[in-house]
PDB file of N, CA and C in Angstrom:
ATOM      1  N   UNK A   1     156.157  85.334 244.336  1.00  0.00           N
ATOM      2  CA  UNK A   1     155.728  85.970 243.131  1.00  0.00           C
ATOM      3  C   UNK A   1     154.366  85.406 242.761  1.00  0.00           C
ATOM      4  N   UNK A   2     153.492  86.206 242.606  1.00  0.00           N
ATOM      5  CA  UNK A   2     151.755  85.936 242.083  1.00  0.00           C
ATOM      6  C   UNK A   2     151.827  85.320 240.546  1.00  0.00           C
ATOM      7  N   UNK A   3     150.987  84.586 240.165  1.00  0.00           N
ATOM      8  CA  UNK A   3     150.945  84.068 239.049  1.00  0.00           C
ATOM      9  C   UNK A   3     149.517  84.373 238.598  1.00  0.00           C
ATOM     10  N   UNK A   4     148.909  85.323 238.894  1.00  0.00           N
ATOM     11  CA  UNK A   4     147.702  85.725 238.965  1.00  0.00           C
ATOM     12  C   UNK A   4     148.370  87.210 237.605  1.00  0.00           C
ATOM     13  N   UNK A   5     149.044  87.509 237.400  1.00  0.00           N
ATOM     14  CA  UNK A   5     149.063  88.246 236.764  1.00  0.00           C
ATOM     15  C   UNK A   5     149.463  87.959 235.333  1.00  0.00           C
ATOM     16  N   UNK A   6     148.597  88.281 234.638  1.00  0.00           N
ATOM     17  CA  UNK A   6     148.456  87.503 233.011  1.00  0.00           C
ATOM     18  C   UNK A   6     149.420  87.618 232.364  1.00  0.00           C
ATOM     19  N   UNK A   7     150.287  89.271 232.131  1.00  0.00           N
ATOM     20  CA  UNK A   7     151.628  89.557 232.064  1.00  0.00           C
ATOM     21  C   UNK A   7     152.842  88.166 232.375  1.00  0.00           C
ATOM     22  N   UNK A   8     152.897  87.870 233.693  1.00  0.00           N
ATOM     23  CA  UNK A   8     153.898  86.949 234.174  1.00  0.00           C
ATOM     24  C   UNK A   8     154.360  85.590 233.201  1.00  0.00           C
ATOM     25  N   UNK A   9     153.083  85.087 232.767  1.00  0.00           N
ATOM     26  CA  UNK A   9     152.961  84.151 231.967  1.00  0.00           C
ATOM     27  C   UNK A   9     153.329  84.346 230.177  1.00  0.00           C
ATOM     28  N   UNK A  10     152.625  85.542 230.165  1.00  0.00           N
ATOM     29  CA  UNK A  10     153.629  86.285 228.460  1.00  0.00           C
ATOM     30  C   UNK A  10     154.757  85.563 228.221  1.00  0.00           C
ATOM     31  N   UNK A  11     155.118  85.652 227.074  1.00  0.00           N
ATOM     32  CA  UNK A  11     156.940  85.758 226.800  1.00  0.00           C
ATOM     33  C   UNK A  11     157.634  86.954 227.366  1.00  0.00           C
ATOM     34  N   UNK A  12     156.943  88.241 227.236  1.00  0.00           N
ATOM     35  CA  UNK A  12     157.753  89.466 227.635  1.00  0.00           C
ATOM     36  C   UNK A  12     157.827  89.016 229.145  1.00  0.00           C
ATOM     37  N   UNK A  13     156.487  88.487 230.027  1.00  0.00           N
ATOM     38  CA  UNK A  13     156.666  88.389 231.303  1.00  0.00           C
ATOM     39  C   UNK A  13     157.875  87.138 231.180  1.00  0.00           C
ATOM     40  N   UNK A  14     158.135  86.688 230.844  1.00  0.00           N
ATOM     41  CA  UNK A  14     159.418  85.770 231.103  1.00  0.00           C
ATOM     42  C   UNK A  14     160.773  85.879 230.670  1.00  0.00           C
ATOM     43  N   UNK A  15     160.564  86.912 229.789  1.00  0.00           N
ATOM     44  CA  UNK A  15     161.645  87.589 229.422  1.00  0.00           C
ATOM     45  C   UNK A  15     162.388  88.475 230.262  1.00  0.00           C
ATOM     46  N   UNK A  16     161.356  89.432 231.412  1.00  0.00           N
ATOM     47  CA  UNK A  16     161.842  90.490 232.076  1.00  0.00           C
ATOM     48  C   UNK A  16     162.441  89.590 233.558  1.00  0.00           C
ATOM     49  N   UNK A  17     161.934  87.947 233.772  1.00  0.00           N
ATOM     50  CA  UNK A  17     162.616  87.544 234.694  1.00  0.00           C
ATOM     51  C   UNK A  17     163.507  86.343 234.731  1.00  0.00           C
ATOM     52  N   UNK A  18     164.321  86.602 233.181  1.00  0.00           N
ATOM     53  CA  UNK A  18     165.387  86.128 232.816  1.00  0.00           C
ATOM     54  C   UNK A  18     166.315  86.341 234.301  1.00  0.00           C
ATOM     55  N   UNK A  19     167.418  85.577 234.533  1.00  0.00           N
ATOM     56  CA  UNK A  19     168.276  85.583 235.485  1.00  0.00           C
ATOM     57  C   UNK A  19     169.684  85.620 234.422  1.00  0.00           C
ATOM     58  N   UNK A  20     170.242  86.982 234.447  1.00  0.00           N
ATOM     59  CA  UNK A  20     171.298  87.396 233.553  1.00  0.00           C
ATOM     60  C   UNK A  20     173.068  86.982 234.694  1.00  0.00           C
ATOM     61  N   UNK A  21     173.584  86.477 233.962  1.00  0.00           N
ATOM     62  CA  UNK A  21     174.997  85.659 234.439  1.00  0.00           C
ATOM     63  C   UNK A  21     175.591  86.744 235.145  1.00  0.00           C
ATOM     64  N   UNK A  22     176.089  86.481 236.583  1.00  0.00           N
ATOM     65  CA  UNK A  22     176.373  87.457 237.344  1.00  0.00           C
ATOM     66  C   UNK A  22     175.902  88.220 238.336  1.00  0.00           C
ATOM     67  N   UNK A  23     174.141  88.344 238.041  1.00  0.00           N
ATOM     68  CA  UNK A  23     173.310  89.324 238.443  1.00  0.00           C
ATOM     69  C   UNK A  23     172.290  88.475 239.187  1.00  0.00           C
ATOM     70  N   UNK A  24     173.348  87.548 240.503  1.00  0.00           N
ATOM     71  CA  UNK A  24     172.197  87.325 241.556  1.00  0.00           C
ATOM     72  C   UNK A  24     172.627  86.479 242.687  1.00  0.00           C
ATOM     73  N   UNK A  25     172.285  86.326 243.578  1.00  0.00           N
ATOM     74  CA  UNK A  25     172.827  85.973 245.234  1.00  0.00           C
ATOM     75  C   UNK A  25     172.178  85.077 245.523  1.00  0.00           C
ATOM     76  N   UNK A  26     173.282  83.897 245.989  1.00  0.00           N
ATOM     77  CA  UNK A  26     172.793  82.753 246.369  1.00  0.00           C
ATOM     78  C   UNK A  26     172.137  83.008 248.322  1.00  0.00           C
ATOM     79  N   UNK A  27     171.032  82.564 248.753  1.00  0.00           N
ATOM     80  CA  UNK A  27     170.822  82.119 249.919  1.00  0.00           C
ATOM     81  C   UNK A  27     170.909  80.797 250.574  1.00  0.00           C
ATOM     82  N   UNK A  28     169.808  80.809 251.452  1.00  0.00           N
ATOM     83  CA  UNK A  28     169.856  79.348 251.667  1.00  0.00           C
ATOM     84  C   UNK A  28     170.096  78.500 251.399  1.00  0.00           C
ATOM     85  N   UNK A  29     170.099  77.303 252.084  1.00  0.00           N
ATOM     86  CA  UNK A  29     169.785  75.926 251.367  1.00  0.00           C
ATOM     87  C   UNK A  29     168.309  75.474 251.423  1.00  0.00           C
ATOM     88  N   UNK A  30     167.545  75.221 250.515  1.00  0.00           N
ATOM     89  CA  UNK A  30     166.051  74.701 251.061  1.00  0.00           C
ATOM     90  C   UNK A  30     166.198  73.692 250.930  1.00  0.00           C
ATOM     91  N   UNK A  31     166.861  72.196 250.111  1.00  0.00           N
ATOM     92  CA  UNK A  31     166.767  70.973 250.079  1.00  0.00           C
ATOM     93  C   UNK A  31     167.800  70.509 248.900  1.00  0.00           C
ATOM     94  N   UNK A  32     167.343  69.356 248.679  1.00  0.00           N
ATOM     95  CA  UNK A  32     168.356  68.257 247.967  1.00  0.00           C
ATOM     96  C   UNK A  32     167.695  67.769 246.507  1.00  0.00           C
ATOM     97  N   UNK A  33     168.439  67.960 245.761  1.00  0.00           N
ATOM     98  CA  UNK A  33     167.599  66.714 244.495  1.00  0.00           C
ATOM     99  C   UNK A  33     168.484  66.397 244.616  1.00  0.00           C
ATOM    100  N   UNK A  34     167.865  65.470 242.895  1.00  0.00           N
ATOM    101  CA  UNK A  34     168.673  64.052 242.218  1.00  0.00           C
ATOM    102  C   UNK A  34     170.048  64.971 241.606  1.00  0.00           C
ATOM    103  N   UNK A  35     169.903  66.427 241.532  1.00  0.00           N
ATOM    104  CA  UNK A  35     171.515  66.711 240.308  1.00  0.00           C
ATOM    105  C   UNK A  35     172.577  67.436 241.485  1.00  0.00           C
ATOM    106  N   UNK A  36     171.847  67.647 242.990  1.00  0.00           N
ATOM    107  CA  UNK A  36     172.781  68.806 243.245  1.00  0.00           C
ATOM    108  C   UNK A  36     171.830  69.462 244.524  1.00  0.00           C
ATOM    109  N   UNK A  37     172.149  70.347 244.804  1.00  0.00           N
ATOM    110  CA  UNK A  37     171.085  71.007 246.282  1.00  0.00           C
ATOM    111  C   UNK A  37     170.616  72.398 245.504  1.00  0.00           C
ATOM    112  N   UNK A  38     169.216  72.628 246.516  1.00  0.00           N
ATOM    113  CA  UNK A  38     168.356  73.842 246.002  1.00  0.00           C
ATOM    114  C   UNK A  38     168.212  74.991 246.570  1.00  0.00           C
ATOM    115  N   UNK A  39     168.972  76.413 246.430  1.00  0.00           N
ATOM    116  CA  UNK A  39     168.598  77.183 247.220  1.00  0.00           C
ATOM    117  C   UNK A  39     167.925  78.292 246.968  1.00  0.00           C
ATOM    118  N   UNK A  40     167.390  78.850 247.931  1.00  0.00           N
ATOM    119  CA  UNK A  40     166.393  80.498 247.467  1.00  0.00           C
ATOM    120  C   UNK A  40     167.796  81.484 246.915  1.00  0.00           C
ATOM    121  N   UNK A  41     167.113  82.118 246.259  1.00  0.00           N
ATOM    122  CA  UNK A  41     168.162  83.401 245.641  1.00  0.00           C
ATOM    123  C   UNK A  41     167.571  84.758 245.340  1.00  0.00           C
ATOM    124  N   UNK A  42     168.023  85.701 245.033  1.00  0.00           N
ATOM    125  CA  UNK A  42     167.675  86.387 244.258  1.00  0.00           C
ATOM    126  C   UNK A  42     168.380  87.005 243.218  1.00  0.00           C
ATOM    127  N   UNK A  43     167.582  87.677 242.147  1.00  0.00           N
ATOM    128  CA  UNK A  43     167.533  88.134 240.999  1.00  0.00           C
ATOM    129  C   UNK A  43     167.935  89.587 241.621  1.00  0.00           C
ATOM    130  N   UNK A  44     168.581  89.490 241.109  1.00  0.00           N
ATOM    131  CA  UNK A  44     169.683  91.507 241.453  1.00  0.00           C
ATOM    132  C   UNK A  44     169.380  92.579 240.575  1.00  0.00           C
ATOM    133  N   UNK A  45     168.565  92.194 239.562  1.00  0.00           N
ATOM    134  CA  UNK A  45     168.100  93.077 238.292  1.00  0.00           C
ATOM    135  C   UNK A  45     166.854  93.437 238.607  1.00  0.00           C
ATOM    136  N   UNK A  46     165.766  92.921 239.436  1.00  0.00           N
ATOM    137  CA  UNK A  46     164.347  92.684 239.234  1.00  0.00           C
ATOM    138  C   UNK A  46     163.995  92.972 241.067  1.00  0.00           C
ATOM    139  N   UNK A  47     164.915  91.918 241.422  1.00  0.00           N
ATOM    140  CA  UNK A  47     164.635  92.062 243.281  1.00  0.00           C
ATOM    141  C   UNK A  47     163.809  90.713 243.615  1.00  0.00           C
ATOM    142  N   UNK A  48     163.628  90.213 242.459  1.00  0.00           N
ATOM    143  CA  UNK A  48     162.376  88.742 242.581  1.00  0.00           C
ATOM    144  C   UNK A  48     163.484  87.656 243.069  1.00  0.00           C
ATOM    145  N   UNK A  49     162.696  86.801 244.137  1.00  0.00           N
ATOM    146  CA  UNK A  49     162.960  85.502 244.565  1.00  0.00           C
ATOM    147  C   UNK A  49     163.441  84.807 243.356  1.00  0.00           C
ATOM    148  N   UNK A  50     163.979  84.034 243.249  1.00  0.00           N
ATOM    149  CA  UNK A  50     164.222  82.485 242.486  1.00  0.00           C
ATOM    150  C   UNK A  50     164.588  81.540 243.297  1.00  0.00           C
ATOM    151  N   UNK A  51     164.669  80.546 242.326  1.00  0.00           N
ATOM    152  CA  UNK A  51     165.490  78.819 243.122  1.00  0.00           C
ATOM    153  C   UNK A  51     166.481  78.666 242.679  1.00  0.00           C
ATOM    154  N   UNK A  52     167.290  78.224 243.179  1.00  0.00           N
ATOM    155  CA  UNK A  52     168.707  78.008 242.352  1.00  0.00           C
ATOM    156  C   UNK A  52     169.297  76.599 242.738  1.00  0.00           C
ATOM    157  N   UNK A  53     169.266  75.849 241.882  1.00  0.00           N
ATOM    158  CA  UNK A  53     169.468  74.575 241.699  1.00  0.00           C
ATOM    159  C   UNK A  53     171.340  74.865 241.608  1.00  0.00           C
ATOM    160  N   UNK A  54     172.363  74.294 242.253  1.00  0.00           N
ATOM    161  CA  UNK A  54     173.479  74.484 242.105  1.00  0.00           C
ATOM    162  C   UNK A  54     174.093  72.797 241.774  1.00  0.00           C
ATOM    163  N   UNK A  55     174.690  72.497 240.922  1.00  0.00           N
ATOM    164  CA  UNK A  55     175.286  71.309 240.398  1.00  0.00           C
ATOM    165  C   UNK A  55     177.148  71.309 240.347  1.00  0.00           C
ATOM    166  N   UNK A  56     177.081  70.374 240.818  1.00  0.00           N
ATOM    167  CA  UNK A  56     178.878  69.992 241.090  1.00  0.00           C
ATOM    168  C   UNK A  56     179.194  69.263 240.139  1.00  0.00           C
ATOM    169  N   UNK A  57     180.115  69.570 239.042  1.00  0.00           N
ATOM    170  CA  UNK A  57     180.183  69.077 237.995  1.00  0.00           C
ATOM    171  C   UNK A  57     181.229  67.412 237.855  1.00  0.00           C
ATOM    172  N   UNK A  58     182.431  68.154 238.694  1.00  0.00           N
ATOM    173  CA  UNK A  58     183.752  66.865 238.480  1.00  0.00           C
ATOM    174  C   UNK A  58     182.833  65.494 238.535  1.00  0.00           C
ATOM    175  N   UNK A  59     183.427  64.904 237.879  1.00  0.00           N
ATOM    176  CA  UNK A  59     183.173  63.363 237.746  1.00  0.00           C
ATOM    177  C   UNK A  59     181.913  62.762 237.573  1.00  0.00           C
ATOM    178  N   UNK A  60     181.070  63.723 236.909  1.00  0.00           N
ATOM    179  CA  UNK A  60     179.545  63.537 236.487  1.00  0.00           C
ATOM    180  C   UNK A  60     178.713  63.217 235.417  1.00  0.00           C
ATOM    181  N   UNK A  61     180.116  62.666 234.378  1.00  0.00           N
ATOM    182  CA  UNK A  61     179.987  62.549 233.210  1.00  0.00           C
ATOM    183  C   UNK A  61     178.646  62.022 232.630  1.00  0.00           C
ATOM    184  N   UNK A  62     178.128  61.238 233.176  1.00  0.00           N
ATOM    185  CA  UNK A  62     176.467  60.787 232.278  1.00  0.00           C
ATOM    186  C   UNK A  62     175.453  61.374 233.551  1.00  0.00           C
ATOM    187  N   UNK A  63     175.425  62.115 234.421  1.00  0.00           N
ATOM    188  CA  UNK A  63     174.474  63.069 234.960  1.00  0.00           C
ATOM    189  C   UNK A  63     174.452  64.268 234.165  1.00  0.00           C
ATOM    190  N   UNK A  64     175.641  64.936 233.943  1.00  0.00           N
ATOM    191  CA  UNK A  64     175.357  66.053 233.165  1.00  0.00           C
ATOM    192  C   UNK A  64     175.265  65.850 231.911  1.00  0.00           C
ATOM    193  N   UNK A  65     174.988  64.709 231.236  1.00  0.00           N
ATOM    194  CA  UNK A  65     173.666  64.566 230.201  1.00  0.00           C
ATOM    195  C   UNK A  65     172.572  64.556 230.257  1.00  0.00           C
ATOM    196  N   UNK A  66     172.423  64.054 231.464  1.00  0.00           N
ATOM    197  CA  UNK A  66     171.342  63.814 232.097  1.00  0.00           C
ATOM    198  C   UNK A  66     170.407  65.068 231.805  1.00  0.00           C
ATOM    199  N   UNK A  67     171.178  65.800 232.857  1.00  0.00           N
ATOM    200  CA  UNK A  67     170.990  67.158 233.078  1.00  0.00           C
ATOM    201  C   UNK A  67     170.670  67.983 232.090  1.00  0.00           C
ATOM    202  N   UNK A  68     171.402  68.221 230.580  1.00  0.00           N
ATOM    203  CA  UNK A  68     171.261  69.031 229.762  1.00  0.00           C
ATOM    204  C   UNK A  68     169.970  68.504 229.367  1.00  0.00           C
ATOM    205  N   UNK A  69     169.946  67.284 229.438  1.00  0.00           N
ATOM    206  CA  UNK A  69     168.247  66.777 228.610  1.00  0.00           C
ATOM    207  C   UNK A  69     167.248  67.506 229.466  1.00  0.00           C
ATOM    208  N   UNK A  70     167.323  67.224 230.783  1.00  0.00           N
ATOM    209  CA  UNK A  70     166.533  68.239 231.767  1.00  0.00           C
ATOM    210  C   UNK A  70     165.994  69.685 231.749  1.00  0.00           C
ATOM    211  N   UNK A  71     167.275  70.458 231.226  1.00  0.00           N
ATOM    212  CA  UNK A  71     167.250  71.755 230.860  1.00  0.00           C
ATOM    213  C   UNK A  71     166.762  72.106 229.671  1.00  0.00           C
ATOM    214  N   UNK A  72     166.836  70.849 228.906  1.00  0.00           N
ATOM    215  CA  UNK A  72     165.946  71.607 227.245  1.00  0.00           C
ATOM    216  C   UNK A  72     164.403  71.142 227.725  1.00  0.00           C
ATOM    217  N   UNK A  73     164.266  70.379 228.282  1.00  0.00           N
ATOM    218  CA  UNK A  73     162.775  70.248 228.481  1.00  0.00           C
ATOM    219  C   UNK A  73     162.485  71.240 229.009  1.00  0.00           C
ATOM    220  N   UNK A  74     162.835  72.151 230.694  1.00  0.00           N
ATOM    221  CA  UNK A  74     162.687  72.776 231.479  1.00  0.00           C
ATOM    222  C   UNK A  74     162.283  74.019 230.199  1.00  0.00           C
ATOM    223  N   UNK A  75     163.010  74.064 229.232  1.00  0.00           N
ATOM    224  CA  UNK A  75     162.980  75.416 228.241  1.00  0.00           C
ATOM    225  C   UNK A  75     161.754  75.723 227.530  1.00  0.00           C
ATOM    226  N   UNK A  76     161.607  74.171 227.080  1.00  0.00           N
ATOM    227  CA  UNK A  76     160.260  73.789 226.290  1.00  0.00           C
ATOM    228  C   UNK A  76     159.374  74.069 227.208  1.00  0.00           C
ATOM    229  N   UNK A  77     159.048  74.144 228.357  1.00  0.00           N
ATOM    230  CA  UNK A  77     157.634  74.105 229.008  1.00  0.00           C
ATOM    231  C   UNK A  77     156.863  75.383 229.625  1.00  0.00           C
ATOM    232  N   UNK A  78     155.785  75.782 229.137  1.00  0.00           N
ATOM    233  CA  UNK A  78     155.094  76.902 229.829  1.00  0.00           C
ATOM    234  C   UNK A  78     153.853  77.167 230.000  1.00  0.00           C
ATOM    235  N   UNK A  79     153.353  76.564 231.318  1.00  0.00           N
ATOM    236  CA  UNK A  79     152.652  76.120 231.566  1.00  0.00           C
ATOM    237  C   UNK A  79     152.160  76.821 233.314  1.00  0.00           C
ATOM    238  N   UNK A  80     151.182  77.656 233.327  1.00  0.00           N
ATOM    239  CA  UNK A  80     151.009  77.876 234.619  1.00  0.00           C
ATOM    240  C   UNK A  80     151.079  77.353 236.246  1.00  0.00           C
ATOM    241  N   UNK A  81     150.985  75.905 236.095  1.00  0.00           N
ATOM    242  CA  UNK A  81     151.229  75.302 236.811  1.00  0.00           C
ATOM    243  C   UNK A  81     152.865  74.203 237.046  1.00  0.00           C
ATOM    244  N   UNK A  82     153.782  75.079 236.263  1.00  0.00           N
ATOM    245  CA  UNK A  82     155.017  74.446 236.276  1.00  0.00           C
ATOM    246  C   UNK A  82     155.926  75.433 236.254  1.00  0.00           C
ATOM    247  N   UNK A  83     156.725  75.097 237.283  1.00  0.00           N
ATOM    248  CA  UNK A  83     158.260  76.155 237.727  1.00  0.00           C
ATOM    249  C   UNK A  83     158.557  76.375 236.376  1.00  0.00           C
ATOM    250  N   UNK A  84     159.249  77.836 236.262  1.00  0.00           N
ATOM    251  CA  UNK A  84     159.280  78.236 234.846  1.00  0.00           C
ATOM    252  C   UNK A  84     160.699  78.133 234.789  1.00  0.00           C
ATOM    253  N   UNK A  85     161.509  78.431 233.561  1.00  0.00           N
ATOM    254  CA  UNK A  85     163.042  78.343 233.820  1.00  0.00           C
ATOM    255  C   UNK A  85     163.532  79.751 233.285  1.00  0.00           C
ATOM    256  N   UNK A  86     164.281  79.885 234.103  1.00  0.00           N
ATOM    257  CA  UNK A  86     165.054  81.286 234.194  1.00  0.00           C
ATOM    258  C   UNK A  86     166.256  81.820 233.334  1.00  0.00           C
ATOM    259  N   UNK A  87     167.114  80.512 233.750  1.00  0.00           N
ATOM    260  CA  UNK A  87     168.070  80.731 233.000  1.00  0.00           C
ATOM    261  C   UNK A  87     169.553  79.156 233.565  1.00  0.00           C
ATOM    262  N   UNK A  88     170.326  79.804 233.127  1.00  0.00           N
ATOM    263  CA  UNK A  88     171.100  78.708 234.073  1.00  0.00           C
ATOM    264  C   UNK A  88     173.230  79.500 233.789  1.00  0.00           C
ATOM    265  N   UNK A  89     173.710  79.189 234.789  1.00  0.00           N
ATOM    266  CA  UNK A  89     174.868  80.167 234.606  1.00  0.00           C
ATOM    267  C   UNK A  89     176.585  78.977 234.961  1.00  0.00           C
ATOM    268  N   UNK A  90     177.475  78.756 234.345  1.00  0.00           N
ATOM    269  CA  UNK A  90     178.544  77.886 234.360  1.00  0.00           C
ATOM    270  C   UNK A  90     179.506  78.787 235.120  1.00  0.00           C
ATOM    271  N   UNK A  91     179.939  77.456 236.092  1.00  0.00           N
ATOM    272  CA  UNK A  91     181.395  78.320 236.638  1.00  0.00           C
ATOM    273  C   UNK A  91     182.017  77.126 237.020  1.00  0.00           C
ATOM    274  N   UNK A  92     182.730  76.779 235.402  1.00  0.00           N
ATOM    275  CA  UNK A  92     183.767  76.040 234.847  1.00  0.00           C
ATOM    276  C   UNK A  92     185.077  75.850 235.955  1.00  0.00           C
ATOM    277  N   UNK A  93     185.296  76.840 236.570  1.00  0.00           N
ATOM    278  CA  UNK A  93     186.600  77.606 237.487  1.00  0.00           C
ATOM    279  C   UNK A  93     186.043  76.552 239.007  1.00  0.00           C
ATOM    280  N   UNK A  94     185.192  76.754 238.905  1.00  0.00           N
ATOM    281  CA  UNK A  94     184.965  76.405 240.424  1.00  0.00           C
ATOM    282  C   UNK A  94     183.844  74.583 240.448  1.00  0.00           C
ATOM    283  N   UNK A  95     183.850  74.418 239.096  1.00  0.00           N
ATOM    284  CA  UNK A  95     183.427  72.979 238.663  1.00  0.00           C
ATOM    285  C   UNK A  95     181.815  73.156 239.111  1.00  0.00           C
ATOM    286  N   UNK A  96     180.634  74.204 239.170  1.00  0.00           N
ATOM    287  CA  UNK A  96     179.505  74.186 239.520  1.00  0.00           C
ATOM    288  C   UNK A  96     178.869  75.373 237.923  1.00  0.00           C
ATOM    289  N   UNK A  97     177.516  74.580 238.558  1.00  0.00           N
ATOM    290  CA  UNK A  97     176.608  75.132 237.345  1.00  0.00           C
ATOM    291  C   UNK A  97     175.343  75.310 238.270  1.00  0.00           C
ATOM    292  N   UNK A  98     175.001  76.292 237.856  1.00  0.00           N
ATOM    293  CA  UNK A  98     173.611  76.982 238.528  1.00  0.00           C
ATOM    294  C   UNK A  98     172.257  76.893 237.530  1.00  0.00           C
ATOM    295  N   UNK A  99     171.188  76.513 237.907  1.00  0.00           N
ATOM    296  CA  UNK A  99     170.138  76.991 237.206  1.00  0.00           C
ATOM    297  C   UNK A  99     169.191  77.098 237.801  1.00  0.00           C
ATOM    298  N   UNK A 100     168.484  78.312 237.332  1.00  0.00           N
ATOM    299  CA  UNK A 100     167.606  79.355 238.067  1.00  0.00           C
ATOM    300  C   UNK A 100     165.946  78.711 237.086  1.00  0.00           C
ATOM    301  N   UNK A 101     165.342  78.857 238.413  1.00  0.00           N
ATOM    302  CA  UNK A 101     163.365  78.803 238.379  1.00  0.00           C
ATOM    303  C   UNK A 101     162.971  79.884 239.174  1.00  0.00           C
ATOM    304  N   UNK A 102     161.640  79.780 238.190  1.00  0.00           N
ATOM    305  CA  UNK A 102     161.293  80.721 239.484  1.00  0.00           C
ATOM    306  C   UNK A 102     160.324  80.507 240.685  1.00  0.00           C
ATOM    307  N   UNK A 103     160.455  81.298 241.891  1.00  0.00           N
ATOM    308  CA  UNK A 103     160.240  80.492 243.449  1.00  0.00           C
ATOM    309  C   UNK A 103     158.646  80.144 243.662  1.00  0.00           C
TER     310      UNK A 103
END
């Protein structure tokens, strides 16, 4: 995705590439962080790439504080030169949490 387009950077441009719960397919694996592994995805509404950070929740009790502190910053920031945040989606059932940037 180009970041050359002035739109993208808007609120509306970040609004239209919200990642809505449900509405997107995990791929690959591209690598590893500190919360969990990172893979390409896409957005099923739009057709756009994302990243999808996937997190394993059981027994993570002061990471996923960690984590939420992570995600309000990630919210706060918009800035052309920083992965933007998408959204992020819980699946309580299966003990993982997803959150989406974009690629």
């Amino acid at each position: 995705m180009s970041r050359d387009n002035a739109e993208e950077g808007s609120l509306d441009g970040i609004l239209a590439r919200l990642v809505q719960p449900g509405q997107w397919k995990l791929g690959d694996m591209i690598g590893s962080g500190s919360f969990g592994d990172v893979f390409v995805g896409m957005n099923e509404v739009n057709g756009h790439l994302i990243a999808i950070k996937v997190v394993t929740l059981q027994g993570r009790e002061a990471e996923i504080m960690a984590l939420d502190s992570e995600i309000g910053l990630m919210k706060s920031l918009h800035h052309p030169n920083i992965v933007c945040y998408l959204g992020s989606e819980l699946q309580a059932e299966k003990g993982r949490f997803f959150i989406f940037q974009e690629w």
